[in-house]
PDB file of N, CA and C in Angstrom:
ATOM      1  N   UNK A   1    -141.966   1.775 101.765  1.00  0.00           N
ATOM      2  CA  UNK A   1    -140.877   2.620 101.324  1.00  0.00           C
ATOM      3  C   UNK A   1    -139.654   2.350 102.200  1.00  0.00           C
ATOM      4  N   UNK A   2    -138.789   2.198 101.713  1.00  0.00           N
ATOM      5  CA  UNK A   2    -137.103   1.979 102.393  1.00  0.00           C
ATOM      6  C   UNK A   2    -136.381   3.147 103.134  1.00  0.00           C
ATOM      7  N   UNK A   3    -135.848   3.450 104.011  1.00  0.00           N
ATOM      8  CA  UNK A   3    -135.292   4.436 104.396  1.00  0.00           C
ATOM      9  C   UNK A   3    -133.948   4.560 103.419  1.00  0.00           C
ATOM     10  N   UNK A   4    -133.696   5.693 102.848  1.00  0.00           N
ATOM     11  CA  UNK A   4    -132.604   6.115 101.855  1.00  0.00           C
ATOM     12  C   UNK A   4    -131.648   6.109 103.128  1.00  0.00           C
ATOM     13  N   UNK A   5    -130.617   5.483 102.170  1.00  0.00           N
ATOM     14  CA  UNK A   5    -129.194   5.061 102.867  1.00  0.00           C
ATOM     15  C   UNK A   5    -128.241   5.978 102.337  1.00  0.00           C
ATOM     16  N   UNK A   6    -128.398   7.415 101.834  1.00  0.00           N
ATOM     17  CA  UNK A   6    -127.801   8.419 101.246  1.00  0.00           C
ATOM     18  C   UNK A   6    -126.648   8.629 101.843  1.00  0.00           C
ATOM     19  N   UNK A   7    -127.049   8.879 102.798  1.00  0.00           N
ATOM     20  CA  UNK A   7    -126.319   9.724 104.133  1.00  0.00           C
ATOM     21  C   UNK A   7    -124.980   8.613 104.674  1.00  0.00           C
ATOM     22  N   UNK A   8    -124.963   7.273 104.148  1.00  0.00           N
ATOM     23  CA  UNK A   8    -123.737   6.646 103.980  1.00  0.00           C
ATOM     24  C   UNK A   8    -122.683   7.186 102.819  1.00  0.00           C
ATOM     25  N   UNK A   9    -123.030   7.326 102.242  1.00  0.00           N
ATOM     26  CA  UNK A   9    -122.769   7.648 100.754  1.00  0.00           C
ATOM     27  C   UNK A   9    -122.193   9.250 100.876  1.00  0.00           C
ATOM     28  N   UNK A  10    -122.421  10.036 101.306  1.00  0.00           N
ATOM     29  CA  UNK A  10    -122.335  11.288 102.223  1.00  0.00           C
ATOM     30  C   UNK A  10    -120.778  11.304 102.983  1.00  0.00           C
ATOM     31  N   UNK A  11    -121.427  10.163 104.292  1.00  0.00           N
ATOM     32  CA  UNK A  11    -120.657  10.007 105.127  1.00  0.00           C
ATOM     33  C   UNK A  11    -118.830   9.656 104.494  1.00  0.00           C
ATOM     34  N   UNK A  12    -119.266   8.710 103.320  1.00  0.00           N
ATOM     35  CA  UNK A  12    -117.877   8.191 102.755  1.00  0.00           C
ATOM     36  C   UNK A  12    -117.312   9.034 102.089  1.00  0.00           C
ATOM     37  N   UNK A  13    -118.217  10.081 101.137  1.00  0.00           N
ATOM     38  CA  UNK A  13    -117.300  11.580 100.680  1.00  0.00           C
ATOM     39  C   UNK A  13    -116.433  12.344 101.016  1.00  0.00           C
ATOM     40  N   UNK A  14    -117.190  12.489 102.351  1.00  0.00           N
ATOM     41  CA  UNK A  14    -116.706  13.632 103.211  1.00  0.00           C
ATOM     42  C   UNK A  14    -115.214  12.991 103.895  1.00  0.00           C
ATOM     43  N   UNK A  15    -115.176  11.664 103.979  1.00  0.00           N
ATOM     44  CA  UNK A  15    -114.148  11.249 104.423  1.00  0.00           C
ATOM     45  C   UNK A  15    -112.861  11.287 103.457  1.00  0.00           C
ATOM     46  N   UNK A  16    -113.156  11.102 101.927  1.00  0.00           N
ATOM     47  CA  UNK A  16    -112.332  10.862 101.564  1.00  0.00           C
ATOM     48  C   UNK A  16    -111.638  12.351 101.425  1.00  0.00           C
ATOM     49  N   UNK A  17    -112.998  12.959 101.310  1.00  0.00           N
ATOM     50  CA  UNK A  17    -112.751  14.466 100.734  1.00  0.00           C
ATOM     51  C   UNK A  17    -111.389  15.158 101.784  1.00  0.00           C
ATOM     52  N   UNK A  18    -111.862  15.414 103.398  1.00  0.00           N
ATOM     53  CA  UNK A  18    -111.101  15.593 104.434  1.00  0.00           C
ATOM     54  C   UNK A  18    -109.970  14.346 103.853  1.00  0.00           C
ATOM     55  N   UNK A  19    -109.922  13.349 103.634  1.00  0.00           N
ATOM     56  CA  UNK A  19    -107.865  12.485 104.060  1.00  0.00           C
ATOM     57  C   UNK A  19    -107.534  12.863 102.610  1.00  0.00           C
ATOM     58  N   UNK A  20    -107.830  13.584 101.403  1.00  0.00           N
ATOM     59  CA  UNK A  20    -107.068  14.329 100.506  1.00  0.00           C
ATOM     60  C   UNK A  20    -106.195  14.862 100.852  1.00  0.00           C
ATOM     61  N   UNK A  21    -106.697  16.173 101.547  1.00  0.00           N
ATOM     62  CA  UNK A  21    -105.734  17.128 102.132  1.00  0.00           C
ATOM     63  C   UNK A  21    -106.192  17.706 103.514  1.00  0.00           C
ATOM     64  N   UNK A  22    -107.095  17.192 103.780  1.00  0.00           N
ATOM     65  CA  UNK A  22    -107.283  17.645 105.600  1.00  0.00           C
ATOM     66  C   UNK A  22    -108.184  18.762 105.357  1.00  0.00           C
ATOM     67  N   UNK A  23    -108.775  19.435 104.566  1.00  0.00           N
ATOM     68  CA  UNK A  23    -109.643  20.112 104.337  1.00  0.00           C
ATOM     69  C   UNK A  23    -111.361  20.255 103.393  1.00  0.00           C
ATOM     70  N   UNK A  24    -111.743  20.746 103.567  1.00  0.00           N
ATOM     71  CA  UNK A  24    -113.391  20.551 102.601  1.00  0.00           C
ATOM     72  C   UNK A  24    -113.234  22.043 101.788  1.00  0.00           C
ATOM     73  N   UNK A  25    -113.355  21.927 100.593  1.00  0.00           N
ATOM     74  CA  UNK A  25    -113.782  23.145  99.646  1.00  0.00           C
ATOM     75  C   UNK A  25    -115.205  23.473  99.455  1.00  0.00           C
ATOM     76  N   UNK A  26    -115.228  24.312  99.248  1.00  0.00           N
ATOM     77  CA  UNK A  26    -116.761  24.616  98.648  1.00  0.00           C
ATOM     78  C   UNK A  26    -117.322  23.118  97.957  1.00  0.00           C
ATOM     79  N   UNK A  27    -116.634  23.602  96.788  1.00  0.00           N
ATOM     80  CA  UNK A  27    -117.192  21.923  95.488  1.00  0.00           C
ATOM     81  C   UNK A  27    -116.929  20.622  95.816  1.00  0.00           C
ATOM     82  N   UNK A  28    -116.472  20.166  97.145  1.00  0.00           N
ATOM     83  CA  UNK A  28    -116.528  18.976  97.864  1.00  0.00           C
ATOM     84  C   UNK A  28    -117.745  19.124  98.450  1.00  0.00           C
ATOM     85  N   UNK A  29    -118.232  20.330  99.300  1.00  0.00           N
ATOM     86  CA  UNK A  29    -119.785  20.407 100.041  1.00  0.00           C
ATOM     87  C   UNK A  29    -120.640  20.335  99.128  1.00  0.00           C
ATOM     88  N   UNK A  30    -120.417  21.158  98.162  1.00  0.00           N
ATOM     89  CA  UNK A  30    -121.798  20.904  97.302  1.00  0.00           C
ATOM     90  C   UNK A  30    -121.624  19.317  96.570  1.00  0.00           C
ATOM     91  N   UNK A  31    -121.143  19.180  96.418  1.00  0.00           N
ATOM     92  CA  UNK A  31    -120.685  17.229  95.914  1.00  0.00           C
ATOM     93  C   UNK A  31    -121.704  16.315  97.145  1.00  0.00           C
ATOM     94  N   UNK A  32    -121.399  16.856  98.184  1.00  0.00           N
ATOM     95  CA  UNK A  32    -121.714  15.877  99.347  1.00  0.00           C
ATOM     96  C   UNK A  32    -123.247  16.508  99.227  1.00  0.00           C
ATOM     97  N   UNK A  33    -123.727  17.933  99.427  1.00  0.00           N
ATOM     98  CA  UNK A  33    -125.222  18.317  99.292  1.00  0.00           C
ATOM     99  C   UNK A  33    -125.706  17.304  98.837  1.00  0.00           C
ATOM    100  N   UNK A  34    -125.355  17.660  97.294  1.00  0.00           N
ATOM    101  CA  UNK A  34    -126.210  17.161  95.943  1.00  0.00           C
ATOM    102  C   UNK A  34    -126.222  15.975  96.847  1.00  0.00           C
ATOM    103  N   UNK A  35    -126.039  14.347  97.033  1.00  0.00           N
ATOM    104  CA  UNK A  35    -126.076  13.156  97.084  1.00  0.00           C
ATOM    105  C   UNK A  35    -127.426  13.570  98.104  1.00  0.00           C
ATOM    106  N   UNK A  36    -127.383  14.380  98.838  1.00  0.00           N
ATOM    107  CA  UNK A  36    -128.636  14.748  99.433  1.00  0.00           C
ATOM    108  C   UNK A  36    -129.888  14.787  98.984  1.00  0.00           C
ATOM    109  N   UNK A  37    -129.954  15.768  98.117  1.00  0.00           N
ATOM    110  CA  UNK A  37    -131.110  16.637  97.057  1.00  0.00           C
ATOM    111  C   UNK A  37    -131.003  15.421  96.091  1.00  0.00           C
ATOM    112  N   UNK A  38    -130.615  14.869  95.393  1.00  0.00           N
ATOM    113  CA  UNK A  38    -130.594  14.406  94.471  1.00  0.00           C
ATOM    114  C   UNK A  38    -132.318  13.211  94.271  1.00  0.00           C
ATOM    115  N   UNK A  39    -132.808  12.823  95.497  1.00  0.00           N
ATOM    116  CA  UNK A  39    -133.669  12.529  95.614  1.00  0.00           C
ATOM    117  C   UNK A  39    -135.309  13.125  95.539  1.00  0.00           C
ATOM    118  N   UNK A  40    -134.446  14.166  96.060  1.00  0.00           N
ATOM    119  CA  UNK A  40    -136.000  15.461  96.051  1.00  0.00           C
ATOM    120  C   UNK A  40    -136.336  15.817  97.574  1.00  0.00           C
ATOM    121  N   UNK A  41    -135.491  14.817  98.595  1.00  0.00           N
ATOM    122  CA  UNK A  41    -136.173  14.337  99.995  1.00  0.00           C
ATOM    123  C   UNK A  41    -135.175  14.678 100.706  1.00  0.00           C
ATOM    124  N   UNK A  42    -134.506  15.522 101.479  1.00  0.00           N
ATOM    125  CA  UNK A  42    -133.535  15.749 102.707  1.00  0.00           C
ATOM    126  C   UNK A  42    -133.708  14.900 103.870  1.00  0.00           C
ATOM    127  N   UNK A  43    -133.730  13.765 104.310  1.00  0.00           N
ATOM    128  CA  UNK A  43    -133.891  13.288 105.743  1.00  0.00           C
ATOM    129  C   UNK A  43    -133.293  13.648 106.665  1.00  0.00           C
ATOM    130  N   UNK A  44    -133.567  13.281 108.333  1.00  0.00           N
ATOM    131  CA  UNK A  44    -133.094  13.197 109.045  1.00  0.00           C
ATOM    132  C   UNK A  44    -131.671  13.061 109.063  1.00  0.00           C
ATOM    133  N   UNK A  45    -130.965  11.872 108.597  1.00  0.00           N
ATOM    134  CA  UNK A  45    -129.964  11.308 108.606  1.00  0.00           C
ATOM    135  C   UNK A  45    -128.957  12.263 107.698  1.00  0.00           C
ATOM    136  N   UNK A  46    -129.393  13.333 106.701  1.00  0.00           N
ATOM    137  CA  UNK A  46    -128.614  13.168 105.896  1.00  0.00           C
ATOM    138  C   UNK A  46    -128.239  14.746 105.956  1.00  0.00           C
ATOM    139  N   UNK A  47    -129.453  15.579 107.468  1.00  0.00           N
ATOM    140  CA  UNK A  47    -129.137  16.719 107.681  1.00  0.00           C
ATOM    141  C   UNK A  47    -127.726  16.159 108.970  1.00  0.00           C
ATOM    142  N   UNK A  48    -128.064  15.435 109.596  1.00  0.00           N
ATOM    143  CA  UNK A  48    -126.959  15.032 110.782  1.00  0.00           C
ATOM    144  C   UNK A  48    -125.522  14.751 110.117  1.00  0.00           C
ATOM    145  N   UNK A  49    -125.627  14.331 109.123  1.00  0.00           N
ATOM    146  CA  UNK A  49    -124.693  14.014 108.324  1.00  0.00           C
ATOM    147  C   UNK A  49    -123.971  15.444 107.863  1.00  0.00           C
ATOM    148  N   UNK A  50    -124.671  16.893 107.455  1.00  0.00           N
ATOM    149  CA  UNK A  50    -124.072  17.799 107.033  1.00  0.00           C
ATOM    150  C   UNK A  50    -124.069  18.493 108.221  1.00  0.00           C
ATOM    151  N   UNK A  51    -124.707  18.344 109.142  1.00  0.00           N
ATOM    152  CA  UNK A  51    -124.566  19.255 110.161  1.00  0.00           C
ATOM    153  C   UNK A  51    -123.107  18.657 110.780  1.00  0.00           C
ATOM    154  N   UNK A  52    -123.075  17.650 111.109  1.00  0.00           N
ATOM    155  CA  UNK A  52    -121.117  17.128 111.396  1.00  0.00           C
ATOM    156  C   UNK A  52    -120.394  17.537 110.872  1.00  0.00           C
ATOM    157  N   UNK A  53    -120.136  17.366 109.551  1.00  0.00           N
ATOM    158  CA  UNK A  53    -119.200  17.754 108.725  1.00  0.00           C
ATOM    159  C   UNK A  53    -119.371  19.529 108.558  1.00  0.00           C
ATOM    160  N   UNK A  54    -120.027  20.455 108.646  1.00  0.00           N
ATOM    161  CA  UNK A  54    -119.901  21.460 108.659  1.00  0.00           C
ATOM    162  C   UNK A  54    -119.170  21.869 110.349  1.00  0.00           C
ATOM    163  N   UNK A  55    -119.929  21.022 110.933  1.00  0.00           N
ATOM    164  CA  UNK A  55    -119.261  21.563 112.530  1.00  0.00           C
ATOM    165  C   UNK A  55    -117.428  21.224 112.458  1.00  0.00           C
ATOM    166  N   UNK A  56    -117.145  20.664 111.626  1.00  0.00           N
ATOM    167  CA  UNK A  56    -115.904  19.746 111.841  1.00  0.00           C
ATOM    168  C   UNK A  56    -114.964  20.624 110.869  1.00  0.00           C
ATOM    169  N   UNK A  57    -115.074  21.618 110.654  1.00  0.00           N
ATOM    170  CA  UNK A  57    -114.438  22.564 109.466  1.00  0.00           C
ATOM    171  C   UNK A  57    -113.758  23.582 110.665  1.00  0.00           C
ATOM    172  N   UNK A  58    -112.988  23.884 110.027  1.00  0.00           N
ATOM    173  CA  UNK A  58    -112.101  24.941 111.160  1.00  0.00           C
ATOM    174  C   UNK A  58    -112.063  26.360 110.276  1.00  0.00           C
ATOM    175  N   UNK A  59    -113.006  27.080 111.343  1.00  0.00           N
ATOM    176  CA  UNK A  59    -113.304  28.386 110.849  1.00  0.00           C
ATOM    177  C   UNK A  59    -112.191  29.213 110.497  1.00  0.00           C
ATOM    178  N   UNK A  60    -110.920  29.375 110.492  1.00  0.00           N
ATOM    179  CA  UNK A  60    -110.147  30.204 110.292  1.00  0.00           C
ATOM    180  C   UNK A  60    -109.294  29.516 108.654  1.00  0.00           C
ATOM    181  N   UNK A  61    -109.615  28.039 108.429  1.00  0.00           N
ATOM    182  CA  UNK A  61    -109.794  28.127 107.005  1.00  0.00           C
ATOM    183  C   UNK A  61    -111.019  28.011 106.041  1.00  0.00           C
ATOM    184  N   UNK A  62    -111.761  28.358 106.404  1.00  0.00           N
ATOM    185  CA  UNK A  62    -113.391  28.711 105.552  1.00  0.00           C
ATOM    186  C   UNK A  62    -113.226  30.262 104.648  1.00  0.00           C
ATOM    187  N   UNK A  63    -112.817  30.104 103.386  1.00  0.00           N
ATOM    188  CA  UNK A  63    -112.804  30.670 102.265  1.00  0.00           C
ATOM    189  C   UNK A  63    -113.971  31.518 102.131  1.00  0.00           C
ATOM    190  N   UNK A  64    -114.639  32.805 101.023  1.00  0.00           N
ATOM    191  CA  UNK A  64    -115.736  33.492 101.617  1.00  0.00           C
ATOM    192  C   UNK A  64    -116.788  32.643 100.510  1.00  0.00           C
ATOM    193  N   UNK A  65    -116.318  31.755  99.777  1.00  0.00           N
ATOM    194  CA  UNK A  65    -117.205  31.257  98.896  1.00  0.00           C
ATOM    195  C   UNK A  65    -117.768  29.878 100.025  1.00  0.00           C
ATOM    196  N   UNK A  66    -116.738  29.054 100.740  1.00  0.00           N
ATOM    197  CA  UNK A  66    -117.289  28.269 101.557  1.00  0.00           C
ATOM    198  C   UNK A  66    -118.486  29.058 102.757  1.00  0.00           C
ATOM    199  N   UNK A  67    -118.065  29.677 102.778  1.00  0.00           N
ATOM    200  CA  UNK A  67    -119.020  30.537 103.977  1.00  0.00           C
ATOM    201  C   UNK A  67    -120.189  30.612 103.466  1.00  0.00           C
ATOM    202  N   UNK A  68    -120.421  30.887 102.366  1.00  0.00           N
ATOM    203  CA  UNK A  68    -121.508  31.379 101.283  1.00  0.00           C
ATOM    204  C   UNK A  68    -122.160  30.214 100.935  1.00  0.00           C
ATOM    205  N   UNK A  69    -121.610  28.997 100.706  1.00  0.00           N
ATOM    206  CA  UNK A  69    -122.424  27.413 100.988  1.00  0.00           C
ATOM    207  C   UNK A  69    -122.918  27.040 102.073  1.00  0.00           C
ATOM    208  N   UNK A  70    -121.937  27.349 102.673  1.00  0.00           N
ATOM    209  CA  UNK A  70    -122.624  26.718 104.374  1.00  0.00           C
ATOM    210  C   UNK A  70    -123.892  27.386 104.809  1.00  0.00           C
ATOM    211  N   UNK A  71    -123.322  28.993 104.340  1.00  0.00           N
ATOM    212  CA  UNK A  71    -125.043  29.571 105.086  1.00  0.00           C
ATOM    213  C   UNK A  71    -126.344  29.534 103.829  1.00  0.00           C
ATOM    214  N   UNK A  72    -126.043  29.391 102.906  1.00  0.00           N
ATOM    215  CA  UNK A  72    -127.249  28.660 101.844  1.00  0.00           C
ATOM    216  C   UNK A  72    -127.596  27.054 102.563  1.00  0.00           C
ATOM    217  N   UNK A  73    -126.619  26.576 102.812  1.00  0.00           N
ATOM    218  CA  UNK A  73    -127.002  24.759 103.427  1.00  0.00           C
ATOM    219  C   UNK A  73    -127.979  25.300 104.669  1.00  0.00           C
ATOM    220  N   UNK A  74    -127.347  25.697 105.364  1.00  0.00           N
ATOM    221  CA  UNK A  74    -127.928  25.922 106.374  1.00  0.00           C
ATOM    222  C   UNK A  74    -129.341  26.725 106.380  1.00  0.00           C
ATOM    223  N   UNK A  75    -129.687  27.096 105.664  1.00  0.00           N
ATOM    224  CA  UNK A  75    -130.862  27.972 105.469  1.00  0.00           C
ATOM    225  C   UNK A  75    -131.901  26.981 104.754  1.00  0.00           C
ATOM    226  N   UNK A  76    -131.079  26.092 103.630  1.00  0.00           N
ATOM    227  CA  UNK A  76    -131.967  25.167 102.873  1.00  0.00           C
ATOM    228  C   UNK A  76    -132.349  24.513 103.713  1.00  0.00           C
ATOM    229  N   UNK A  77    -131.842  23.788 104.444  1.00  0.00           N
ATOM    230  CA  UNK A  77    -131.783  22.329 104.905  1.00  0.00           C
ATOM    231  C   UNK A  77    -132.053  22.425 106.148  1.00  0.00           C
ATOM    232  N   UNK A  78    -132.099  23.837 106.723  1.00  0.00           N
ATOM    233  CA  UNK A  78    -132.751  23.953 108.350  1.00  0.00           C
ATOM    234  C   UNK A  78    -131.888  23.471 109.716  1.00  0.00           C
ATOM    235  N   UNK A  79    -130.609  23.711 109.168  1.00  0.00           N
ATOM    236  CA  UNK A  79    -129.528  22.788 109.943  1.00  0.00           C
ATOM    237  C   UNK A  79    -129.534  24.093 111.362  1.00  0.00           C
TER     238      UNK A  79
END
């Protein structure tokens, strides 16, 4: 079995998502999740991958619907 290279794929979202406008929405995180789940399999790589990009959000613009993803991610995914 191959190690899933998801978490590249992840990694390049989140980038483009942030040089849009310097910020992550809700439906950009769940965009980046899903490429996660979409397998059935969360790895290693692809919780490190959301655990960055959630750390990298600046709490004083986190919306109450983003808040409400992050702590579902975080609960799913054991971050």
């Amino acid at each position: 079995m191959t190690e899933s290279r998801d978490y590249l794929e992840m990694t390049f979202r989140s980038i483009e998502c942030f040089a849009d406008d310097g910020k992550l929405d809700a439906d950009e995180l769940m965009t980046i999740a899903n490429i996660a789940l979409r397998d059935g399999v969360v790895d290693d790589n692809e919780k490190r991958v959301l655990k960055n990009i959630i750390a990298r959000l600046n709490p004083e613009e986190l919306d109450e619907e983003l808040q409400e993803k992050i702590r579902g991610l975080t609960t799913l995914f054991d971050l």
